[in-house]
Protein backbone atom coordinates (compact mmCIF):
# COMPACT_ATOMS: atom_id res chain seq x y z
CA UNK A 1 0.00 0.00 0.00
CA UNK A 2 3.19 2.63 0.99
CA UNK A 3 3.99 1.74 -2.27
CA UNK A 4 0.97 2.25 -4.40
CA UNK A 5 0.65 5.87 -2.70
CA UNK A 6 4.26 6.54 -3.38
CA UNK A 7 4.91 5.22 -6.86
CA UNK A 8 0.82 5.19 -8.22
CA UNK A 9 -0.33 1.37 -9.54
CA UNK A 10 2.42 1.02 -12.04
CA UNK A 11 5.32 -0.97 -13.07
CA UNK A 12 7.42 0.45 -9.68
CA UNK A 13 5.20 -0.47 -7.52
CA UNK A 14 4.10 -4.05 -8.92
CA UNK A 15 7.84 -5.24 -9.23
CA UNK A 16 8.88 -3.89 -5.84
CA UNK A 17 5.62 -5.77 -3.82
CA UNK A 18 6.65 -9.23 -5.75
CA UNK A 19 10.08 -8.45 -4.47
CA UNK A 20 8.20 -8.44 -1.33
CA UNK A 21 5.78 -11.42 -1.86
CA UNK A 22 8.96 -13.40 -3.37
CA UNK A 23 11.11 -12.73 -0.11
CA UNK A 24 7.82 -13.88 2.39
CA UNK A 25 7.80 -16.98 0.02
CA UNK A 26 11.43 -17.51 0.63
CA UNK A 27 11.11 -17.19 4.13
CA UNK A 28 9.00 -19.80 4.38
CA UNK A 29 11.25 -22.06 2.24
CA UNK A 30 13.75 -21.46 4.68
CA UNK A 31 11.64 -22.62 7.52
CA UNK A 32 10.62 -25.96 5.74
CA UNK A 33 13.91 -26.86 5.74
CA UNK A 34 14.96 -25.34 8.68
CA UNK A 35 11.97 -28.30 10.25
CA UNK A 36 13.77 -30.91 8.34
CA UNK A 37 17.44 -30.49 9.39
CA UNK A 38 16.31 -30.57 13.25
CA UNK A 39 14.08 -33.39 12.53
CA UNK A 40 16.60 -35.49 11.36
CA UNK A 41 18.01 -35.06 14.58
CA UNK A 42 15.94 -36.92 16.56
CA UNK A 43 17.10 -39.78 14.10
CA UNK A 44 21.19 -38.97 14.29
CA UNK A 45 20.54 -38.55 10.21
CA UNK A 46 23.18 -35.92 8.66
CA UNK A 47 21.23 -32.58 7.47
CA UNK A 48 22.81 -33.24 3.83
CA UNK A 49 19.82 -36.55 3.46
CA UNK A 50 17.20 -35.89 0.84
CA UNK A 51 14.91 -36.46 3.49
CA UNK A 52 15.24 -32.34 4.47
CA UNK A 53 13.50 -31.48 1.49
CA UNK A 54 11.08 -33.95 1.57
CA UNK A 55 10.12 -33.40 5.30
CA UNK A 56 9.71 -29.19 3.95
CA UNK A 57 7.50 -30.20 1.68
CA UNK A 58 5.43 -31.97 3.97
CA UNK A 59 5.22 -29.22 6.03
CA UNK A 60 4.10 -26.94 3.83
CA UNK A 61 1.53 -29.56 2.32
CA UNK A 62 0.27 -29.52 6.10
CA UNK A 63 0.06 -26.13 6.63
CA UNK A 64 -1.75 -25.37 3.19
CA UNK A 65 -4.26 -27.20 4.49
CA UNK A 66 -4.72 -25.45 7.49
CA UNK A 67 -4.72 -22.33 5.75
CA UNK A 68 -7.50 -23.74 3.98
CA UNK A 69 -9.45 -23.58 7.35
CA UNK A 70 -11.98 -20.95 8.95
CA UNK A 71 -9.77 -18.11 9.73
CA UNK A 72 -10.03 -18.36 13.53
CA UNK A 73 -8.44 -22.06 13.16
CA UNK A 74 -5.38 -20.30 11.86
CA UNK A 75 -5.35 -17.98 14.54
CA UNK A 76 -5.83 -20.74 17.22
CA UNK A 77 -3.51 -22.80 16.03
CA UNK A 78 -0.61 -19.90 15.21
CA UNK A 79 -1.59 -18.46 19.04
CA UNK A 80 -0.87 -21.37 20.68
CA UNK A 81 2.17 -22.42 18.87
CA UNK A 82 4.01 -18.72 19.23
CA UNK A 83 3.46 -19.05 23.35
CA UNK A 84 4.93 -22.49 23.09
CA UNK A 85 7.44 -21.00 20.94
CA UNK A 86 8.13 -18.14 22.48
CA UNK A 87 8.16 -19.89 26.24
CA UNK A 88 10.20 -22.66 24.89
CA UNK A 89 13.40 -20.49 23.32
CA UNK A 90 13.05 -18.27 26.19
CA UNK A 91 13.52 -21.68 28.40
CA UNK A 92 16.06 -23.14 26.64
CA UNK A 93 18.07 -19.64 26.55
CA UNK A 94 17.82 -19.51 30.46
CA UNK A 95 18.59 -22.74 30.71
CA UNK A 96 21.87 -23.06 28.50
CA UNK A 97 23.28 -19.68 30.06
CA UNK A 98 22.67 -21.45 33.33
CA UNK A 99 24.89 -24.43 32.87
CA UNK A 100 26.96 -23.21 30.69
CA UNK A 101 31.07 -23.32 32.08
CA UNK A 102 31.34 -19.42 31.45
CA UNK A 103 29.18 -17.25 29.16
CA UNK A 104 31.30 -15.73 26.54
CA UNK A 105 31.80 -16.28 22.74
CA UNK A 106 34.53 -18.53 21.74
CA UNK A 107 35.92 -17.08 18.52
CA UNK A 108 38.92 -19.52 18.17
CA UNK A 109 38.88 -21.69 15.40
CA UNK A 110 40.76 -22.65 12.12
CA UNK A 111 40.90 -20.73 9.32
CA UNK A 112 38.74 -18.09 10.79
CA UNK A 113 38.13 -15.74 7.47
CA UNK A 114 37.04 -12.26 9.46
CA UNK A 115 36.88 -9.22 7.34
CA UNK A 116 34.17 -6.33 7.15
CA UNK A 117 32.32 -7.61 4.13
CA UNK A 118 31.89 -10.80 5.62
CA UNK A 119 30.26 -8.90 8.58
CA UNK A 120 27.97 -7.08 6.52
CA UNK A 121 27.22 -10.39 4.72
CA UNK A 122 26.47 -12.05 8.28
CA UNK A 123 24.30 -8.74 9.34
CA UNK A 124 22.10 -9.40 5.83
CA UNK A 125 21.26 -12.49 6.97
CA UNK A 126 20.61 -11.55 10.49
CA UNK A 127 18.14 -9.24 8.92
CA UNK A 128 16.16 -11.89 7.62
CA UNK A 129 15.54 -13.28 11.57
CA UNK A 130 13.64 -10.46 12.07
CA UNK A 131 11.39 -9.67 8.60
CA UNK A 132 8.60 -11.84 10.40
CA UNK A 133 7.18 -8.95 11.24
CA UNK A 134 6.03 -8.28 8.06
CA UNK A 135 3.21 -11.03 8.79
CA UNK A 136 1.74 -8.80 11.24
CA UNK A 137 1.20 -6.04 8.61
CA UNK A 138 0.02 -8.04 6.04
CA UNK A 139 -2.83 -9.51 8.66
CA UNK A 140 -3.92 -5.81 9.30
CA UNK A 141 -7.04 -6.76 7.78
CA UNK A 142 -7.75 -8.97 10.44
CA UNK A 143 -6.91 -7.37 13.51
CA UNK A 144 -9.11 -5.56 15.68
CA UNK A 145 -8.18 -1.75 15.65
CA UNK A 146 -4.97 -1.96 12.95
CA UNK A 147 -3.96 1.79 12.65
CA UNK A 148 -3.55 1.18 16.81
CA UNK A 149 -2.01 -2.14 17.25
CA UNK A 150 -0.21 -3.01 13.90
CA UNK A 151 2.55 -0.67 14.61
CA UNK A 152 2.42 -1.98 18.33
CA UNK A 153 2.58 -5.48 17.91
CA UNK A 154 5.45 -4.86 15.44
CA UNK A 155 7.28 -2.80 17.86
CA UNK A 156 6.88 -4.95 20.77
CA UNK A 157 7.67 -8.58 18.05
CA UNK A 158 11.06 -6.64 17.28
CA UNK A 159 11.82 -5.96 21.21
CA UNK A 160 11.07 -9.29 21.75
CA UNK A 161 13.25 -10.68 19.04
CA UNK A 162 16.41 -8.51 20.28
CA UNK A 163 15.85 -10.15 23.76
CA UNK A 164 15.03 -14.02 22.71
CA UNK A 165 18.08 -13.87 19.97
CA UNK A 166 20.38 -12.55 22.23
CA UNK A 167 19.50 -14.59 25.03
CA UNK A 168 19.62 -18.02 22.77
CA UNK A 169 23.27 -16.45 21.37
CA UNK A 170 25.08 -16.39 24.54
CA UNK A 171 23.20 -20.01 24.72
CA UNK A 172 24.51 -21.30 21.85
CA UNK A 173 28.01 -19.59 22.04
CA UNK A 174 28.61 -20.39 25.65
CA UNK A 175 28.21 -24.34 24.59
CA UNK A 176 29.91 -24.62 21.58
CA UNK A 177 32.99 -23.20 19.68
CA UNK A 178 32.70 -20.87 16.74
CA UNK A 179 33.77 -23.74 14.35
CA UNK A 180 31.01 -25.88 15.92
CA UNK A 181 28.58 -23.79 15.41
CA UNK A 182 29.83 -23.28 11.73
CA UNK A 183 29.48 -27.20 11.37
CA UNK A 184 26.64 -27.61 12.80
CA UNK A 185 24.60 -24.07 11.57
CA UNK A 186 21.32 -25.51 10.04
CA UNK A 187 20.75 -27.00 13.38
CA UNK A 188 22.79 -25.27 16.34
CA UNK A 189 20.45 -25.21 18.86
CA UNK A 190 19.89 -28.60 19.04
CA UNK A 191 24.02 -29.12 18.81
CA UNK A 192 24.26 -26.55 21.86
CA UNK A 193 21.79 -28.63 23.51
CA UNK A 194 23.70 -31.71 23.50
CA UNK A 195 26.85 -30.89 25.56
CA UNK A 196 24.88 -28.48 28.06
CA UNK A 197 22.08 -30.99 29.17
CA UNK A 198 21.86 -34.32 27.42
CA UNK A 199 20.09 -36.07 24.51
CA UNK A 200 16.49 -35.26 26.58
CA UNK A 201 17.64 -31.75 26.09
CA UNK A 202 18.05 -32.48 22.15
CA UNK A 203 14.98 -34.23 21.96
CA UNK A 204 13.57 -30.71 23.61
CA UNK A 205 15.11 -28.85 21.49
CA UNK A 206 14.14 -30.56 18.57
CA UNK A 207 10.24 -30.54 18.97
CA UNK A 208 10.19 -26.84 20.44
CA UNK A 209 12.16 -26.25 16.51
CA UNK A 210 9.94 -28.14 14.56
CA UNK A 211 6.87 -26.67 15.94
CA UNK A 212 8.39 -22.74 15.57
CA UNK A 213 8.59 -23.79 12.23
CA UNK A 214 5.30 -24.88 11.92
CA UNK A 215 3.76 -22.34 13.16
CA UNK A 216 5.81 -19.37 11.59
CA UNK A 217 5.21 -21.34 8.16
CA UNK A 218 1.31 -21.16 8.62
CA UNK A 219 0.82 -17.53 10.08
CA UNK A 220 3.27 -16.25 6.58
CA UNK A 221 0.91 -18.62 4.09
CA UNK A 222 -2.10 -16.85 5.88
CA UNK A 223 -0.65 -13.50 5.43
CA UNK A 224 1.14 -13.48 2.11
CA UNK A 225 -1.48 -15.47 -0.09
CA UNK A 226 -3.64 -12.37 1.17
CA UNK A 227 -1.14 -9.71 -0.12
CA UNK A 228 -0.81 -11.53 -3.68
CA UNK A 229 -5.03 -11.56 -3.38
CA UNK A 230 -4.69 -7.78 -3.00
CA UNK A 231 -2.32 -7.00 -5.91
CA UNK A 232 -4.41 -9.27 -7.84
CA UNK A 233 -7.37 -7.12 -7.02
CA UNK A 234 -5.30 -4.06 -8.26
CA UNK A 235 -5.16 -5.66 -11.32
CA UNK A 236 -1.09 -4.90 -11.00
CA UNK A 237 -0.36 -9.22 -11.39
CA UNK A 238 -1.66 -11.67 -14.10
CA UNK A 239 -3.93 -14.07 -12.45
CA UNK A 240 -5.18 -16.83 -13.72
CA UNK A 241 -7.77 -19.54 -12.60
CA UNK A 242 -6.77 -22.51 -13.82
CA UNK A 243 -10.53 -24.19 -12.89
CA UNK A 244 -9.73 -23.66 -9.26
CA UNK A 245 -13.05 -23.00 -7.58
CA UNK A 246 -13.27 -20.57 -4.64
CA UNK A 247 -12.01 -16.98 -3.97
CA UNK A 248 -9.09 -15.32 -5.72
CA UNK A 249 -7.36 -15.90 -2.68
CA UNK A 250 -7.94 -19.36 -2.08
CA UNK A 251 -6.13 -19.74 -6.01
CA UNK A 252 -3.49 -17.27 -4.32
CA UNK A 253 -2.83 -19.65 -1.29
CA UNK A 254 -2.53 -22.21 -4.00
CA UNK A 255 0.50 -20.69 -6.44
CA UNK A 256 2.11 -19.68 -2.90
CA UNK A 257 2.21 -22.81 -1.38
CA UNK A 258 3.36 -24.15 -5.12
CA UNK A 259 5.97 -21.74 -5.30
CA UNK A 260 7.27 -22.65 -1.79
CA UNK A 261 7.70 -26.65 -2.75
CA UNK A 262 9.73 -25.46 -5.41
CA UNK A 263 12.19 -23.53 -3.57
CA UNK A 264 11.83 -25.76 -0.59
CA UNK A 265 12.92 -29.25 -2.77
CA UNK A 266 15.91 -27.52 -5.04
CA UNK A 267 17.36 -25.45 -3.17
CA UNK A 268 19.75 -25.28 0.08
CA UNK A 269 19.13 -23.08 3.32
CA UNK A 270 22.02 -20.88 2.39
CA UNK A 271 21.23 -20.45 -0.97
CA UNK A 272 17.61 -19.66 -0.15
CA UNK A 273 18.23 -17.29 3.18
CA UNK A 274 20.39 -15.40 0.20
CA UNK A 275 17.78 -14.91 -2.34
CA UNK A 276 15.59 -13.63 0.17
CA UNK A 277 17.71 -10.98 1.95
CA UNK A 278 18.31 -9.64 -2.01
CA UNK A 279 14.95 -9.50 -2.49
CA UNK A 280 14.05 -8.08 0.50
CA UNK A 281 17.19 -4.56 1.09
CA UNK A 282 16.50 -3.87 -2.51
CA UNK A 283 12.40 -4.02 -1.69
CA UNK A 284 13.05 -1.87 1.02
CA UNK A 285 15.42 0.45 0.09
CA UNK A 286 12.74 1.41 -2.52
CA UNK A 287 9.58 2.16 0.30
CA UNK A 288 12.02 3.93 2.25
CA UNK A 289 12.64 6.34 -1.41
CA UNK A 290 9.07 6.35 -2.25
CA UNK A 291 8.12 7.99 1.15
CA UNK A 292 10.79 10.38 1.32
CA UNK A 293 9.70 11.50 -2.35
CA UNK A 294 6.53 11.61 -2.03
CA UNK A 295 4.44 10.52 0.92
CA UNK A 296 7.00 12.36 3.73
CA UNK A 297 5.22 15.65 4.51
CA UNK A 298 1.34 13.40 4.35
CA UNK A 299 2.36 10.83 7.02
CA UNK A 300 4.99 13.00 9.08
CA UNK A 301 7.88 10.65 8.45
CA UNK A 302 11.21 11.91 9.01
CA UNK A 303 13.93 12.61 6.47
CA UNK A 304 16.86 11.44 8.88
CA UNK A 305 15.20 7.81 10.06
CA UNK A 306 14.42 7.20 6.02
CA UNK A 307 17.72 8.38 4.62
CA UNK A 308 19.27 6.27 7.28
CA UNK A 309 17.50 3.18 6.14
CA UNK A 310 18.31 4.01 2.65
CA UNK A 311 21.70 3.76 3.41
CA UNK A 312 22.24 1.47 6.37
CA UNK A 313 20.62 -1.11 3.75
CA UNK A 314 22.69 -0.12 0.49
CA UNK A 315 26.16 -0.87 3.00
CA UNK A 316 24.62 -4.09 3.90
CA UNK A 317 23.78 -4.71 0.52
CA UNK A 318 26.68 -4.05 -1.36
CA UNK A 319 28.27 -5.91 1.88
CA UNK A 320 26.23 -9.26 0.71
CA UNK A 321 26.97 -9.38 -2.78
CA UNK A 322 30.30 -8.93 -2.62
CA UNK A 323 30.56 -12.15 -0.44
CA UNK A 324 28.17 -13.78 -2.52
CA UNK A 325 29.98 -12.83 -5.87
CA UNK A 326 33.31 -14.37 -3.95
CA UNK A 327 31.89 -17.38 -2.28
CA UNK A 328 28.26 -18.38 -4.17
CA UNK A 329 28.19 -16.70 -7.96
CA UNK A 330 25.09 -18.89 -8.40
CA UNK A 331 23.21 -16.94 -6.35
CA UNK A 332 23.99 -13.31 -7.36
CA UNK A 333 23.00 -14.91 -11.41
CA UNK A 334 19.74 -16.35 -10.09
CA UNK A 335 18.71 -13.08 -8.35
CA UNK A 336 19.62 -10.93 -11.20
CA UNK A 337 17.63 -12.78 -13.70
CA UNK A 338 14.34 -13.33 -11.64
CA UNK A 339 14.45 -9.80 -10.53
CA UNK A 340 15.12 -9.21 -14.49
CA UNK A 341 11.89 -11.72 -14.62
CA UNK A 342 9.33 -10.49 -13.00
CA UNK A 343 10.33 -6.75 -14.70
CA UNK A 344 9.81 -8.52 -18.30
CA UNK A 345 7.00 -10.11 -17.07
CA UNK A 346 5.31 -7.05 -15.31
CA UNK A 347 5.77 -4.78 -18.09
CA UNK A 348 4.46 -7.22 -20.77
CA UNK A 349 1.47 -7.67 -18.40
CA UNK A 350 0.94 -3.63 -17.39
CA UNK A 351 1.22 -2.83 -21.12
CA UNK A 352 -1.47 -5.14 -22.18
CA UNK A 353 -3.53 -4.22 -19.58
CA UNK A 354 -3.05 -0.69 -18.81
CA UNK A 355 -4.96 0.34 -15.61
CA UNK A 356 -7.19 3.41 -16.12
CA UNK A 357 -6.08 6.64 -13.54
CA UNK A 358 -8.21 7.05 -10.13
């Protein structure tokens, strides 16, 4: 919507939301795998096993047809796995600060590569731990009271965040060396586990993972099917019904969910934690222009806090792909050419079917 009032319904604003709806669909990628590597786990089965894919995919299967549900299923069922969630990291935080030897971060290990782009490539991806908050606004529809308590719950989901990923950091760091935690990355809380309090700890750790996943995967579905529904309804996407019965957004929950197998059988968690964090700085780099252009004065934004953002995510940016170009080529190409995509794609599409001026 920031966009639409910034850049009007044109080609701008319909590439930069997919950049959007691509990076929630990538997200969720991420945490069907995520639910495979710590299932495996409970197994002793290396995270490399074709089984990771195929236990994403299941996931998502499962949560498409929750989504599928009345929508106060999907709230009861996302409410009660965030406290367990929540309760659970904060628990196992606590807990592995308490037994841990000495709380510190052990930076010793071999080979230890450290250079400034490689922290700004480590700070992109730490950005992507926190872009769940971008469910909340794209639920606004169904919350009581948004213009109150969308900006709330986002400010309070971010607080939280700081305090639960710091917490499980010194957790994690405290029980295991850097090099360990390299090793073990797609499943280091259930590694840090281990040596602090056991295999029951594991097993804890496991299940408390698995349903986070879960749960984060079904509240994003909910949320981003909706916001592909809504630039369908702008006419600013193609949309097609294929014979699906039902709603525009039921067929929206439908490519969604399709899209997210896709990523979630070919692709690796690093490789798809990249592709996301491109989408996403270059996505938001562009709000942050459109409402210092044009929407500044209207809303009472200030110039500082956007020109900050602009640039705070360029550095970060720039930081990425220069790692990326070094370490993972592959990636950079298959960013440039979907971004390069959905531009062809968009433009074919808004030229064809030009929308007529408010």
């Amino acid at each position: 919507m920031y966009l639409e009032k910034a850049y009007g319904r044109t080609l701008t604003t319909a590439f930069f939301a997919l950049l959007m709806y691509f990076s929630m669909v990538i997200a969720q990628s991420f945490l069907a795998r995520t639910f495979g590597a710590y299932t495996l786990q409970l197994f002793d089965i290396e995270d490399s096993s074709l089984l990771v894919p195929t236990l994403g995919v299941g996931l998502l299967l499962a949560a498409f047809l929750v989504n599928l549900s009345a929508n106060r299923m999907i709230e009861g069922v996302t409410t009660v796995l965030g406290f367990i969630k929540v309760g659970g990291i904060i628990l196992f935080g606590v807990v592995g600060v308490t037994v841990a030897d000495s709380i510190e971060v052990n930076f010793t290990t071999q080979n230890l590569d450290v250079s400034l782009t490689g922290f700004l490539g480590a700070t992109a991806l730490g950005i992507l731990a926190f872009k769940g908050f971008t469910t909340i606004a794209n639920s606004g529809s169904e919350l009581k009271d948004p213009h109150r308590n969308v900006g709330r719950a986002i400010i309070i989901s971010i607080a939280l965040c700081v305090v639960i990923y710091a917490l499980v950091g010194f957790a994690v760091a405290s029980n295991l060396s850097l090099q360990e935690i390299v090793d073990t990355r797609n499943y280091s809380l259930a590694a840090a586990a281990k040596p602090a309090l056991g295999k029951y700890a594991v097993w804890f750790t496991v299940v408390l993972a698995m349903l986070a996943t879960a749960g984060g995967i079904i509240a994003s579905i909910f949320a981003v099917s909706r916001m592909l529904a809504m630039l369908t309804e702008m006419k600013l996407v193609p949309h097609r019904h294929l014979g699906m019965p039902g709603s525009i957004q039921k067929h929206t929950l439908v490519y969604t969910v399709v899209l997210g197998l896709l990523l979630t059988a070919f692709f690796n968690l690093t490789r798809i934690a990249a592709l996301g964090i491109i989408f996403y700085l270059i996505m938001d780099m562009a709000i942050h222009w459109g409402i210092l252009r044009h929407l500044r004065r209207e809303i009472g934004a200030r110039s500082a806090v956007l020109v900050s953002a602009i640039v705070l995510d360029l550095i970060v940016l720039v930081g990425f792909f220069w790692v990326k170009i070094s370490s993972d080529p592959l990636v950079v190409g298959v960013a440039s050419a979907v971004m390069a995509s959905i531009l062809a794609v968009e433009a074919i599409f808004l030229r064809r079917n030009p929308i007529a001026p408010k």
